[in-house]
Structures are given as C-alpha cells and as structure tokens.
C-alpha atoms as a PDB file:
ATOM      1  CA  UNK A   1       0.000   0.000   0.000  1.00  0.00           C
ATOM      2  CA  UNK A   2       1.386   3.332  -0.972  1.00  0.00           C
ATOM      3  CA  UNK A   3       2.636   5.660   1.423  1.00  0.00           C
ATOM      4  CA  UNK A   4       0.358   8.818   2.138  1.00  0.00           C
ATOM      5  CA  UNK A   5       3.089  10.798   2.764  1.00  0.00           C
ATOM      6  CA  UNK A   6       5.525   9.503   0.290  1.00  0.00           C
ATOM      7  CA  UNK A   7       2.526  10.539  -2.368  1.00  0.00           C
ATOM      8  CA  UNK A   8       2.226  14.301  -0.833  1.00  0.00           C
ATOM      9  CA  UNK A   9       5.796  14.433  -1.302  1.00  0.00           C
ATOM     10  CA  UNK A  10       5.891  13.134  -4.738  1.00  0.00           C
ATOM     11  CA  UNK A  11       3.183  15.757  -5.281  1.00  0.00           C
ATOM     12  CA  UNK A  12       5.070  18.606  -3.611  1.00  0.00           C
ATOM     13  CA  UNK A  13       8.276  17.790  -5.744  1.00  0.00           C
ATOM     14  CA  UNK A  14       6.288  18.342  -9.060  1.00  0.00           C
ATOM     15  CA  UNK A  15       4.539  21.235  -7.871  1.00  0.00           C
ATOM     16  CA  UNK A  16       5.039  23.431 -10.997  1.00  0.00           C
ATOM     17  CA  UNK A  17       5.469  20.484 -13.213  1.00  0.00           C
ATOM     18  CA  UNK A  18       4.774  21.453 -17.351  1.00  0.00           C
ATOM     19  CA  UNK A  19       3.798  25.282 -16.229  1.00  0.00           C
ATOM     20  CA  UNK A  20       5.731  27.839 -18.751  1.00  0.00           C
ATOM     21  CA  UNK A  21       7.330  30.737 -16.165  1.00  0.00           C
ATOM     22  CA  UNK A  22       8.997  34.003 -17.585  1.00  0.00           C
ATOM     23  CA  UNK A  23      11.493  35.796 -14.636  1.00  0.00           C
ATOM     24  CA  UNK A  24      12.471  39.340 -15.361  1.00  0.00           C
ATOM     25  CA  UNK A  25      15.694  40.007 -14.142  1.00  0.00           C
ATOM     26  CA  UNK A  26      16.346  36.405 -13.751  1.00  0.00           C
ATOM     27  CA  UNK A  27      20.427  36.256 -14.232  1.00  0.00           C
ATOM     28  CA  UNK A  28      21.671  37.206 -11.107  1.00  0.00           C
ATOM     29  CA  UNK A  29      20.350  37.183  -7.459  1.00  0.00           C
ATOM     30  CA  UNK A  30      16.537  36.229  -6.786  1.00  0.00           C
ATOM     31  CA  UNK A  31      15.786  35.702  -9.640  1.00  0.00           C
ATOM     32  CA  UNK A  32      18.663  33.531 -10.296  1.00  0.00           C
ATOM     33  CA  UNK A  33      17.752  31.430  -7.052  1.00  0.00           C
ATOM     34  CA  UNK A  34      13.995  31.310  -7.942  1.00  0.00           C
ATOM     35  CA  UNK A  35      14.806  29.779 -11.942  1.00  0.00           C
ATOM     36  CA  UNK A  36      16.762  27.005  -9.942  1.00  0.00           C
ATOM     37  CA  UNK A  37      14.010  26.255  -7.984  1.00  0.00           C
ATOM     38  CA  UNK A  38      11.270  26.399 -10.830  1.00  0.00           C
ATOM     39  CA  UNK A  39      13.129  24.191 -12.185  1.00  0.00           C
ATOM     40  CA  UNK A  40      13.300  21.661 -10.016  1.00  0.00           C
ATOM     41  CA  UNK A  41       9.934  22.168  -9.486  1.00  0.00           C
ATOM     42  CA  UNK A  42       9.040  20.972 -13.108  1.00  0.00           C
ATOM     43  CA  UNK A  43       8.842  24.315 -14.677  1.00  0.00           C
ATOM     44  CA  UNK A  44       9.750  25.284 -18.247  1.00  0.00           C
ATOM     45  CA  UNK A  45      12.128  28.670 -17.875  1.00  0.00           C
ATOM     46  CA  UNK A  46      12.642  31.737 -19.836  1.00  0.00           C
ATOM     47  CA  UNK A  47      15.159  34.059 -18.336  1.00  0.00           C
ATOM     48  CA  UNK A  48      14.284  37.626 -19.152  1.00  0.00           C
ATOM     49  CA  UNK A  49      17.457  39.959 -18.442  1.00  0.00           C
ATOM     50  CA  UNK A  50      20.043  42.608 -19.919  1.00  0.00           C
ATOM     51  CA  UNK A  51      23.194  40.732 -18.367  1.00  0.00           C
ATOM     52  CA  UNK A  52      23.407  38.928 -21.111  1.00  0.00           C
ATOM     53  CA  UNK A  53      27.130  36.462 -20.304  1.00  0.00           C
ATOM     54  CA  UNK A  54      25.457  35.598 -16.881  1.00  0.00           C
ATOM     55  CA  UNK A  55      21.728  34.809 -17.777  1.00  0.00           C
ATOM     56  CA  UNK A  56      23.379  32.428 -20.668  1.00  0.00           C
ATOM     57  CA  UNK A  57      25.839  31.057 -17.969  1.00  0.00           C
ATOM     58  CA  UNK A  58      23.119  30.680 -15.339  1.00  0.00           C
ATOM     59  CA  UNK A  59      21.277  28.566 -18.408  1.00  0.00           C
ATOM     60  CA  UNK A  60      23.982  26.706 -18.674  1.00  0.00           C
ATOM     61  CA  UNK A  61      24.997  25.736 -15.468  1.00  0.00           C
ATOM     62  CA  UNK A  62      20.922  24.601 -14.340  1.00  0.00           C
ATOM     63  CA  UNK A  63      21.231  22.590 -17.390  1.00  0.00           C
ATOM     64  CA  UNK A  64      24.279  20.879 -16.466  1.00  0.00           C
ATOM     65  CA  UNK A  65      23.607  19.886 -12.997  1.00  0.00           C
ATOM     66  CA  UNK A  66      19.840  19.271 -13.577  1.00  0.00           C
ATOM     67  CA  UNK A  67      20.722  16.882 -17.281  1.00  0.00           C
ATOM     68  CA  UNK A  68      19.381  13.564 -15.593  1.00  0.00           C
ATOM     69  CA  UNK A  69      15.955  15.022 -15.400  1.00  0.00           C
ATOM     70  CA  UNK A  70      16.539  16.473 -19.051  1.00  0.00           C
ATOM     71  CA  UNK A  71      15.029  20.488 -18.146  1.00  0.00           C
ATOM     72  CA  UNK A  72      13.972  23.057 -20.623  1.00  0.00           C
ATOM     73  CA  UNK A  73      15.546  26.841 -19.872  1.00  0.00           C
ATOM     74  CA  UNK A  74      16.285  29.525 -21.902  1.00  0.00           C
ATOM     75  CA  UNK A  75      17.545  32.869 -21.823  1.00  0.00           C
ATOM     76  CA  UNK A  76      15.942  36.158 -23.650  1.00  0.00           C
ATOM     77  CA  UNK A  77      17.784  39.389 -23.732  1.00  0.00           C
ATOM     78  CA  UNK A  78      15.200  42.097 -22.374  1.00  0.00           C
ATOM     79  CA  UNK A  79      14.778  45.861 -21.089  1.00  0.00           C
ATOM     80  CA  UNK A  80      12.032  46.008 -19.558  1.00  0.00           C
ATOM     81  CA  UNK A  81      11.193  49.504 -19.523  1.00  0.00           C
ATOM     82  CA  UNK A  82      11.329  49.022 -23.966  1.00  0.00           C
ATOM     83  CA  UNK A  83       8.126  48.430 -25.308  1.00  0.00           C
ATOM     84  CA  UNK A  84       9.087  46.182 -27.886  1.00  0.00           C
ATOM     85  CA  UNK A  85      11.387  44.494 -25.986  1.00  0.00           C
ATOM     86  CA  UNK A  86       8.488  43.108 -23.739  1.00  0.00           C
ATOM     87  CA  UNK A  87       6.169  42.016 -26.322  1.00  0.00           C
ATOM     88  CA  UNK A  88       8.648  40.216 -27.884  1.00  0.00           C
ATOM     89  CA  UNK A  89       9.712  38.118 -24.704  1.00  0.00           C
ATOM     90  CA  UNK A  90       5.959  37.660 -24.147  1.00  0.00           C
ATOM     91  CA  UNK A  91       5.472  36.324 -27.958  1.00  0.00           C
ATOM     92  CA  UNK A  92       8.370  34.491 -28.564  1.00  0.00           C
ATOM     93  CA  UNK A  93       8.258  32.371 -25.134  1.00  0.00           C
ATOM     94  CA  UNK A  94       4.368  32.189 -26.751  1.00  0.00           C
ATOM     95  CA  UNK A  95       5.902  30.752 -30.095  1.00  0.00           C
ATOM     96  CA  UNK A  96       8.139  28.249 -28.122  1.00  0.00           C
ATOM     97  CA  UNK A  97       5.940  26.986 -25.027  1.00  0.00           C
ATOM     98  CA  UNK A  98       2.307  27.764 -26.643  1.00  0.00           C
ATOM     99  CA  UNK A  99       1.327  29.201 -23.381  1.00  0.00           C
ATOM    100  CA  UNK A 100       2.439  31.371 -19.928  1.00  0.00           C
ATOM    101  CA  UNK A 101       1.079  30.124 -16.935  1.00  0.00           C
ATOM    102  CA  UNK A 102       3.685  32.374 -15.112  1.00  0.00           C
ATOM    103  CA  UNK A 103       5.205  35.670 -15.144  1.00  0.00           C
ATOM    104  CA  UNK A 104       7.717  36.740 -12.541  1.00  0.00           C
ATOM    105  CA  UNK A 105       8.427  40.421 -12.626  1.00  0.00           C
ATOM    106  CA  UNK A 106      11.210  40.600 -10.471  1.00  0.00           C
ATOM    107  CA  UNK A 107      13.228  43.177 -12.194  1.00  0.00           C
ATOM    108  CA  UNK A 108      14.253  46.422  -9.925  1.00  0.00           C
ATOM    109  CA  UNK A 109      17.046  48.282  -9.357  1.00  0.00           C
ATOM    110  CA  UNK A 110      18.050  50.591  -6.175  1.00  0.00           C
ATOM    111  CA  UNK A 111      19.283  53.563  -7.959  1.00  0.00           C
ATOM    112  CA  UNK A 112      21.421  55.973  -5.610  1.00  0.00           C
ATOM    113  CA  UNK A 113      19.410  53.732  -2.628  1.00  0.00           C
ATOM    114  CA  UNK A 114      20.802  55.811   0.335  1.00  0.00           C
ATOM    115  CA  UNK A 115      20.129  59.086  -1.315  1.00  0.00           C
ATOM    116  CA  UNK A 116      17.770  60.226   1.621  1.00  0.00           C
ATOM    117  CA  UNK A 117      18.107  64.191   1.488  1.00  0.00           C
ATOM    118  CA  UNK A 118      15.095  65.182  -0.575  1.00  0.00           C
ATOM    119  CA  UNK A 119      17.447  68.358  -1.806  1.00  0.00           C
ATOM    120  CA  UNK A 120      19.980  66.321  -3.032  1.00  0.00           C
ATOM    121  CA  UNK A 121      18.072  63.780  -4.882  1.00  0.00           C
ATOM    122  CA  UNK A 122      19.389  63.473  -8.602  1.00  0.00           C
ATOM    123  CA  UNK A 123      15.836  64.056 -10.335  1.00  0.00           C
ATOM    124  CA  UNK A 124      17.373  61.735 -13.233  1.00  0.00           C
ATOM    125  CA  UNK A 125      18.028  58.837 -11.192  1.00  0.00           C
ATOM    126  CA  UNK A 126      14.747  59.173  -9.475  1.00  0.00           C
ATOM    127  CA  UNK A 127      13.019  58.627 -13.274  1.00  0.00           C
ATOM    128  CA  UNK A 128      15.771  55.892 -13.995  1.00  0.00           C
ATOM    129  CA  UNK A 129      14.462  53.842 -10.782  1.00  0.00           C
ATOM    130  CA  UNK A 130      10.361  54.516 -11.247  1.00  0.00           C
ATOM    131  CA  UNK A 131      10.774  53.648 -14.972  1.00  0.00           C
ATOM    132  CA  UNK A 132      12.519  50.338 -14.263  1.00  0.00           C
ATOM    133  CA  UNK A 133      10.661  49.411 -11.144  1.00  0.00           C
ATOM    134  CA  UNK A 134       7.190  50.359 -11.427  1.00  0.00           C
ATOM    135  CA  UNK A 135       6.879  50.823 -15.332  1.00  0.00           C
ATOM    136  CA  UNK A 136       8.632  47.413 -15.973  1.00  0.00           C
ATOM    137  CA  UNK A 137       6.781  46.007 -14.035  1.00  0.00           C
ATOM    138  CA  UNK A 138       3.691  47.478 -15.678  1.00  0.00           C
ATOM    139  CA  UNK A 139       4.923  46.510 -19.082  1.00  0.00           C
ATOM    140  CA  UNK A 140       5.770  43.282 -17.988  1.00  0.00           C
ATOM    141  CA  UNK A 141       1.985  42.290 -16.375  1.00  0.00           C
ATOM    142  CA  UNK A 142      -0.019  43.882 -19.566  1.00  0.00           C
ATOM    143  CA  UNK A 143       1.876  42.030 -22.110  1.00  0.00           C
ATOM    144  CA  UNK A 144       1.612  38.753 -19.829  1.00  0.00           C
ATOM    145  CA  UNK A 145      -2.206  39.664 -18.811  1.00  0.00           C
ATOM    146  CA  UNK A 146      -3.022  39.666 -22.840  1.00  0.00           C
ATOM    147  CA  UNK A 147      -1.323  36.310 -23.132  1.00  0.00           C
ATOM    148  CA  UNK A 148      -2.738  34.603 -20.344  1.00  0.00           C
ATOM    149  CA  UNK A 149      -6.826  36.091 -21.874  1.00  0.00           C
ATOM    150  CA  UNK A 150      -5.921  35.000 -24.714  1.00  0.00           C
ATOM    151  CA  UNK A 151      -5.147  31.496 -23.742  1.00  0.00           C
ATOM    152  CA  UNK A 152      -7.589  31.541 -21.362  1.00  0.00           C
ATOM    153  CA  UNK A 153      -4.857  30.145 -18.402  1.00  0.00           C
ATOM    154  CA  UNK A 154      -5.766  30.605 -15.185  1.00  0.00           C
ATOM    155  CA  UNK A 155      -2.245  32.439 -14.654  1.00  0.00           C
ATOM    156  CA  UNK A 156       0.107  33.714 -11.844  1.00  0.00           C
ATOM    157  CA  UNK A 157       1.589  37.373 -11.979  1.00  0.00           C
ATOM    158  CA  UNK A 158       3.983  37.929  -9.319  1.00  0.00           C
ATOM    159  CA  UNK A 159       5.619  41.078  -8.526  1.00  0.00           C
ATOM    160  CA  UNK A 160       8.851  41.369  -6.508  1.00  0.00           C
ATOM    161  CA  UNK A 161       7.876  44.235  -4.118  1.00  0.00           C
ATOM    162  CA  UNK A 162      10.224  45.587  -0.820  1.00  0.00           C
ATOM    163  CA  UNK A 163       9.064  45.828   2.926  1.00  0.00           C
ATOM    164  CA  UNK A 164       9.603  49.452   1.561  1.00  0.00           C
ATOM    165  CA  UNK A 165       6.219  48.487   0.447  1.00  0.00           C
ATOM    166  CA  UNK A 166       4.613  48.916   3.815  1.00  0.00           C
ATOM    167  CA  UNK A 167       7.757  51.157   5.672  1.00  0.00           C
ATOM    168  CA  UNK A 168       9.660  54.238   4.889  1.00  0.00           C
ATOM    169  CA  UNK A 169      12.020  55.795   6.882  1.00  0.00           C
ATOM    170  CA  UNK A 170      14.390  52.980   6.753  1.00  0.00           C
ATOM    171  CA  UNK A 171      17.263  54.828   5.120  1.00  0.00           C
ATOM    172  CA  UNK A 172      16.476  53.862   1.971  1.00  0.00           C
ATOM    173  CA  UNK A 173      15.976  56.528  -0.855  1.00  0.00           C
ATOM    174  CA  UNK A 174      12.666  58.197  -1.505  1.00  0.00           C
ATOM    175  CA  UNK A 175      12.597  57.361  -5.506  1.00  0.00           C
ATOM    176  CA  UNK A 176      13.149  53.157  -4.419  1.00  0.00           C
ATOM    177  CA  UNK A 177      10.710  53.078  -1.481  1.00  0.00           C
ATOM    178  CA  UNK A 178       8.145  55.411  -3.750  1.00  0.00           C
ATOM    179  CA  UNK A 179       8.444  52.745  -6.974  1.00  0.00           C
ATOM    180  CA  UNK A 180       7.651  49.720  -4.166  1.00  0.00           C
ATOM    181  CA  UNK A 181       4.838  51.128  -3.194  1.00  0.00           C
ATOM    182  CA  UNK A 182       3.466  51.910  -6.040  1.00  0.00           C
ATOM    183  CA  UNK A 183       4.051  48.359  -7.298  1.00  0.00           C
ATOM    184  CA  UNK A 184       1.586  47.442  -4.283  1.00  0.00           C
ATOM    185  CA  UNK A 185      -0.884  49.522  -5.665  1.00  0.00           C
ATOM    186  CA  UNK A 186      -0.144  48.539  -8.844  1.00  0.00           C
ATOM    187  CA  UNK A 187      -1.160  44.287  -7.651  1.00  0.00           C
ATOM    188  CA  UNK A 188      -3.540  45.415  -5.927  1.00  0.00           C
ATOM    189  CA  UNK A 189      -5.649  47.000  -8.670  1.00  0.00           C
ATOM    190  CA  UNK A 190      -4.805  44.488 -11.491  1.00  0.00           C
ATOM    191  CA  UNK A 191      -5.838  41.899  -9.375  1.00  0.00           C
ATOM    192  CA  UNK A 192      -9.563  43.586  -8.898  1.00  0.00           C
ATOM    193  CA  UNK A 193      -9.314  43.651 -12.902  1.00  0.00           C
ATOM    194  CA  UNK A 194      -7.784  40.038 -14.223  1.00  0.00           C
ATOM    195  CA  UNK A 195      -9.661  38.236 -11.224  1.00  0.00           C
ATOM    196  CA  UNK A 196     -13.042  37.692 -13.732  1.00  0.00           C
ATOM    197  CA  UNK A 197     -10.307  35.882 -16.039  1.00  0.00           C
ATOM    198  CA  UNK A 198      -8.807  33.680 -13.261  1.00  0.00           C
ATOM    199  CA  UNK A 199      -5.729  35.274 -13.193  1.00  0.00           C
ATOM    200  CA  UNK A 200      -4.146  35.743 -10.116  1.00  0.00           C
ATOM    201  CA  UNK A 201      -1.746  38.929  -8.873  1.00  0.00           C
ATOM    202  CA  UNK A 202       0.442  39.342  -5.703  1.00  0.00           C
ATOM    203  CA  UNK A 203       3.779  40.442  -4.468  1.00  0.00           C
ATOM    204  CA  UNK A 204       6.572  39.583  -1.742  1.00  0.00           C
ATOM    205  CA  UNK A 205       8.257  42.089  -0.076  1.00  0.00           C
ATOM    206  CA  UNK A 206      11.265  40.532   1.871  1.00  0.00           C
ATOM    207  CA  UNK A 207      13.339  41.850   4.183  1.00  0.00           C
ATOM    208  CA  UNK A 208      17.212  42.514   2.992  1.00  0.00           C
ATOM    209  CA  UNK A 209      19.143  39.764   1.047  1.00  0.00           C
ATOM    210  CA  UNK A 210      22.107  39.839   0.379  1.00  0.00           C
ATOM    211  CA  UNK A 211      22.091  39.907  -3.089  1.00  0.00           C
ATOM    212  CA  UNK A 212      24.436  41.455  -5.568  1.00  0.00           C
ATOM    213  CA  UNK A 213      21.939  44.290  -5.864  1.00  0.00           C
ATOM    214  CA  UNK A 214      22.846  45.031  -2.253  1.00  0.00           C
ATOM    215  CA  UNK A 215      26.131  43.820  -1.548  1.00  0.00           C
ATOM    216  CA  UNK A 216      26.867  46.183  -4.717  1.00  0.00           C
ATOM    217  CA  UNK A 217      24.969  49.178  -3.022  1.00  0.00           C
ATOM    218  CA  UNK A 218      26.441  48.704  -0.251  1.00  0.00           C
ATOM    219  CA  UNK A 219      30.140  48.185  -1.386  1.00  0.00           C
ATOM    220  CA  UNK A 220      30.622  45.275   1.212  1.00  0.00           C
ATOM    221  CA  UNK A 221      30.810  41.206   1.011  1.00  0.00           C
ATOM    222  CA  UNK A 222      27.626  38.806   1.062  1.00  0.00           C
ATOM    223  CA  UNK A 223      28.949  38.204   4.380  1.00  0.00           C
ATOM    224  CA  UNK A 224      29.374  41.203   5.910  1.00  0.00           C
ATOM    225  CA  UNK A 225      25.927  42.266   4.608  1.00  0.00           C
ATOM    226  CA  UNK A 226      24.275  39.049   5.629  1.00  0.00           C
ATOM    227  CA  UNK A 227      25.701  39.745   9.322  1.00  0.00           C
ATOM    228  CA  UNK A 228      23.919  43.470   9.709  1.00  0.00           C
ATOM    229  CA  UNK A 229      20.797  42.344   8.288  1.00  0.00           C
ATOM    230  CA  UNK A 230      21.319  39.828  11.204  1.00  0.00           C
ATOM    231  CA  UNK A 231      22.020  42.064  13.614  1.00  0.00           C
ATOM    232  CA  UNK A 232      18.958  44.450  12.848  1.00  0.00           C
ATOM    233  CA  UNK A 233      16.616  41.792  12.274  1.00  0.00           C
ATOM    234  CA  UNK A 234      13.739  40.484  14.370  1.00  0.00           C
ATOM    235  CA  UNK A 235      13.743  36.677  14.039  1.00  0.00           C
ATOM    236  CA  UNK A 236      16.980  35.160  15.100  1.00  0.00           C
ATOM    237  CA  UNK A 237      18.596  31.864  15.032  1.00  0.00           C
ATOM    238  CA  UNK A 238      18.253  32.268  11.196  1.00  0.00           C
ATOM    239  CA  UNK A 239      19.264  34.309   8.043  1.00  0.00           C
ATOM    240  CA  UNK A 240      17.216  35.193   5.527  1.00  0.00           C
ATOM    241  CA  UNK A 241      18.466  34.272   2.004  1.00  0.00           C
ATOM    242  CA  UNK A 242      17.337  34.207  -1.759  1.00  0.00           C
ATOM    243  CA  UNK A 243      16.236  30.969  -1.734  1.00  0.00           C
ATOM    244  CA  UNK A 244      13.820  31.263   1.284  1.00  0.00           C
ATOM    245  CA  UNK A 245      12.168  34.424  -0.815  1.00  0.00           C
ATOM    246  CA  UNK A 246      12.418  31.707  -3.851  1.00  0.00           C
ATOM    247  CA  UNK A 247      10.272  29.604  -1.974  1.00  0.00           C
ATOM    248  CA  UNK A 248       7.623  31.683  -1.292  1.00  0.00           C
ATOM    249  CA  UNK A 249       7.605  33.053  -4.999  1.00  0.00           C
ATOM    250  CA  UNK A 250       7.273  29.527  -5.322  1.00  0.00           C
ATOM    251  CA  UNK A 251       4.115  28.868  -3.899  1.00  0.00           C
ATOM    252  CA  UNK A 252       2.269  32.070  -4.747  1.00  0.00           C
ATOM    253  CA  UNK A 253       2.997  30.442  -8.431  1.00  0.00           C
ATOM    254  CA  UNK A 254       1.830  26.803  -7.786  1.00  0.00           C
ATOM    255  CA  UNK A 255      -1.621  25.391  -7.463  1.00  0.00           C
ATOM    256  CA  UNK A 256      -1.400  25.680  -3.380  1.00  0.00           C
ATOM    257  CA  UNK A 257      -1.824  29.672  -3.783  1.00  0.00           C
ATOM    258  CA  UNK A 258      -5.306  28.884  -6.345  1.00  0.00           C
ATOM    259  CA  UNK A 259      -7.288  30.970  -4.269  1.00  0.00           C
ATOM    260  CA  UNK A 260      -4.605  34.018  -2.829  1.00  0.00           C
ATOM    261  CA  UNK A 261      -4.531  36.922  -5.241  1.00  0.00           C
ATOM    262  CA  UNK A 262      -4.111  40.625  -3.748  1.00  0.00           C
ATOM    263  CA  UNK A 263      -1.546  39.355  -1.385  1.00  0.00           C
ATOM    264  CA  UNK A 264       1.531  41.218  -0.275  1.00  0.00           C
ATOM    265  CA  UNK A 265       3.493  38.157   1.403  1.00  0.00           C
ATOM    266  CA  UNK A 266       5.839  40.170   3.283  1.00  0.00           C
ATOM    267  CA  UNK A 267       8.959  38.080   4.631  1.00  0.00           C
ATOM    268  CA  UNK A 268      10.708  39.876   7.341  1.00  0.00           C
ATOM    269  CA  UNK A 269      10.472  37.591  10.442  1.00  0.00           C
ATOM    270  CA  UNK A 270       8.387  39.896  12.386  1.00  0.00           C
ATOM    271  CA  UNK A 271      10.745  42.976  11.488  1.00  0.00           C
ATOM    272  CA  UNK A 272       7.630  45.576   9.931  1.00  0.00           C
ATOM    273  CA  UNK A 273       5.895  44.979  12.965  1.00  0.00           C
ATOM    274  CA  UNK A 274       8.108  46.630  16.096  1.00  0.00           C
ATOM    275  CA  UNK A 275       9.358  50.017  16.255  1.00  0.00           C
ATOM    276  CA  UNK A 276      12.753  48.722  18.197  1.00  0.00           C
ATOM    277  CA  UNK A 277      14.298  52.272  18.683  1.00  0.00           C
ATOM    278  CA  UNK A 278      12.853  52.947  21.795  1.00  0.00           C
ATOM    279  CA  UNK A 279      13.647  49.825  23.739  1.00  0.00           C
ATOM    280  CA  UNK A 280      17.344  50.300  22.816  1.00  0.00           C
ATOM    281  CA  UNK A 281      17.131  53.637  23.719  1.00  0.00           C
ATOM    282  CA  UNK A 282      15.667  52.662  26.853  1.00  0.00           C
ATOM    283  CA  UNK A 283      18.369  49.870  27.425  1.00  0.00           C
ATOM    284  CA  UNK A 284      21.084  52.425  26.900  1.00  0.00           C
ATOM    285  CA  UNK A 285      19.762  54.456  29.354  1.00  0.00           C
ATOM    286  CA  UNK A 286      19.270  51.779  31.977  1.00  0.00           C
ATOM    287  CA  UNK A 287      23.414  50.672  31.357  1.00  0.00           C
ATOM    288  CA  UNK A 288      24.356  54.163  31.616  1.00  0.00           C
ATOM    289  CA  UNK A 289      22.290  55.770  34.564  1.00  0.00           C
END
C-alpha cells in the first residue's frame, strides 16, 4: 500500500510540473535562485534579463547539474522599460511553449538607494528607478495579462515588491521606497481587474538579502551584509536568504496559492511589525544611569 506521505511528497516535488514561467531580471540574485528552484519544481524557464554572459551562464549551469531530469531553460535578452522588448519576450516564449502560466516580474534596481536628502536627490536617477521598477513592471503584467486572456490560463503574476512596500524611513531613498509602493498599488488594482479571467496577482516584499543588488549598493561582502541584516533583524537563530524568498515566490505560483490573489506576502520575520528604537534607547539608558 502506498505511502500517504511519500505521495504528498511526490506531489510537492512536481509542484510546478509542465507550467511555462517568464522571470524578469532572472540572471543574477533572486531571480537567479527562484529559476533554480522552478526548475526543479518541473517548470519550463525563460530568463528575461540585460546581463546577457550571466543569464546564458546561469542557463547553462541549471542545465548541467539538472541533465538527468533532461530540463527546458532559456535565456531572452530584455529591457524592460522598452516596449518592444516586452512584447517580444511575451510572444516568442508564446511561439516556443504555446502558453504562460507564469510571469515573474522581479526586475528592480536601487538607484542611488541611500540618497535620503530630498534636496539632493538626482531628479534623473529618481526617473531611472520609477521607470525600471514600477513601469517594468507594468509593461511586464499587460503584455503577460493579454497572453494569459488570450489562452484563457488561469495564470500567476507575481511582482517582486520591498518591505519598503509597507515602511519608509528605513534609510532607503525616496525614488526606491516610492516605486515599491506603487508596485503594491499597482497588484492590488490588477488583481480587482484580471480576477473575472482567473488570473491571479500578488507580491513579496522581503526583508534585505544579500544579493548582488545590495552587496553592490552597499560596497561590502555577502557576508558582511548578511551579518547586519542579522544584527537588525527580528527573528533570530536564522538568516534570511534568496532561496527562502524563492520559496515563497514559489508557492504564490503553484496550485497551493489557487485561491490568494491581492496578497503582499511580506517576509521579514516579524521585522515591519516593532518600532525597536525605543527599547534600545531605553536599554542604553538603563546601562548608563
């Protein structure tokens, strides 16, 4: 007699099994981790990026350590804030796979991220960061939206967010945490709209990973990075890494999320909800009186 358990995890292993996924800005960082694990979910995998030598390399390298199981990933060279360059990722993964069950627009950049004096903000950088984060990401969910009607697939639109979705204040530049919120607004209304087609639209908004993006920003080693997040973090005993946000991108994509659309699955271990300033301040006072 089979196994109950054993089947579940059968189940659970093929989770995204013969679904066609599109991931902008999949080459490097989260995007990177969450092709690897689409594809060992059972996806098929475009990867939608303008780094070129790694999104080919990235290709390469899932193929190579995933060639028992014989996967099918591909990489297509794409701006996303180009209108034709959109389109044609949308139409040509349409001419290879027939379909798009999922589209991943995880594509952002942080711009001058610690920019915080309104006076000093570069007004062109400020564009530069809306245009890629919020109007990519706009281009990218209409083009995948008309696929999706048109196929009539009950599809998945995911949107990689910030918990500068929900915070501000954090340090972080006015032109990044203004695009993240606006990319919450942005889910929230399309999925009012593509709900009557069963299409489904949410967001994650993690808490810092130390991801090139970052480490970059920051001018300091995944490490080093990965220790301060640490440090300022709520939940300890554990780090928080691109492949736990992979895993939740994961499951907003897969059959277990058929009914969760409008969500903003925020993963910060508790840190959005505490104001911790005044308790240190309070310590600090305590040591020192």
């Amino acid at each position: 007699m089979e196994d109950p358990s054993s089947s579940k995890l059968s189940q659970s292993s093929r989770r995204l099994e013969g679904k066609v996924a599109i991931i902008t800005g999949g080459a490097s960082g989260l995007g990177a981790s969450t092709a690897r694990l689409f594809i060992q979910y059972g996806a098929i995998v475009v990867i939608a990026d303008i780094q070129d030598d790694l999104g080919h390399s990235l290709c390469e390298t899932i193929l190579e350590s995933h060639k028992d199981s014989n996967p099918t990933i591909s990489y297509i060279h794409c701006d996303v804030t180009r209108e034709d360059d959109v389109p044609n990722l949308i139409d040509s993964t349409l001419s290879k796979h027939g379909k798009l069950d999922i589209m991943f627009n995880n594509a952002g950049i942080p711009g001058k991220c610690y920019n915080t004096d309104l006076i000093e903000v570069d007004g062109e950088d400020f564009k530069r960061v809306m245009e890629v984060n919020l109007y990519g990401a706009f281009l990218g969910a209409k083009h995948a939206a008309r696929a999706m009607i048109a196929k009539n697939t009950r599809g998945s639109i995911i949107f990689t967010a910030s918990l500068s979705s929900v915070m501000a204040g954090e340090g972080i530049s006015h032109a990044y945490t203004a695009s993240k919120h606006a990319v919450l607004g942005l889910v929230r209304n399309l999925c009012v709209e593509l709900g009557q087609y069963g299409i489904r639209v949410n967001c994650i908004s993690p808490y810092a990973v130390a991801s090139p993006m970052l480490t970059n920003e920051l001018n300091l080693e995944m490490k080093r990075v990965e220790e301060k997040a640490y440090e300022a973090g709520n939940l300890k005993e554990v780090v928080l890494r691109a492949e736990d946000v992979a895993e939740a991108v994961v499951y907003l994509a897969s059959e277990e999320a058929k009914y969760v659309s409008g969500l903003n699955l925020i993963i910060d271990g508790g840190y959005s909800t505490t104001n911790p300033v005044f308790p240190k301040c309070l310590r600090l006072a305590l040591i020192n009186h």
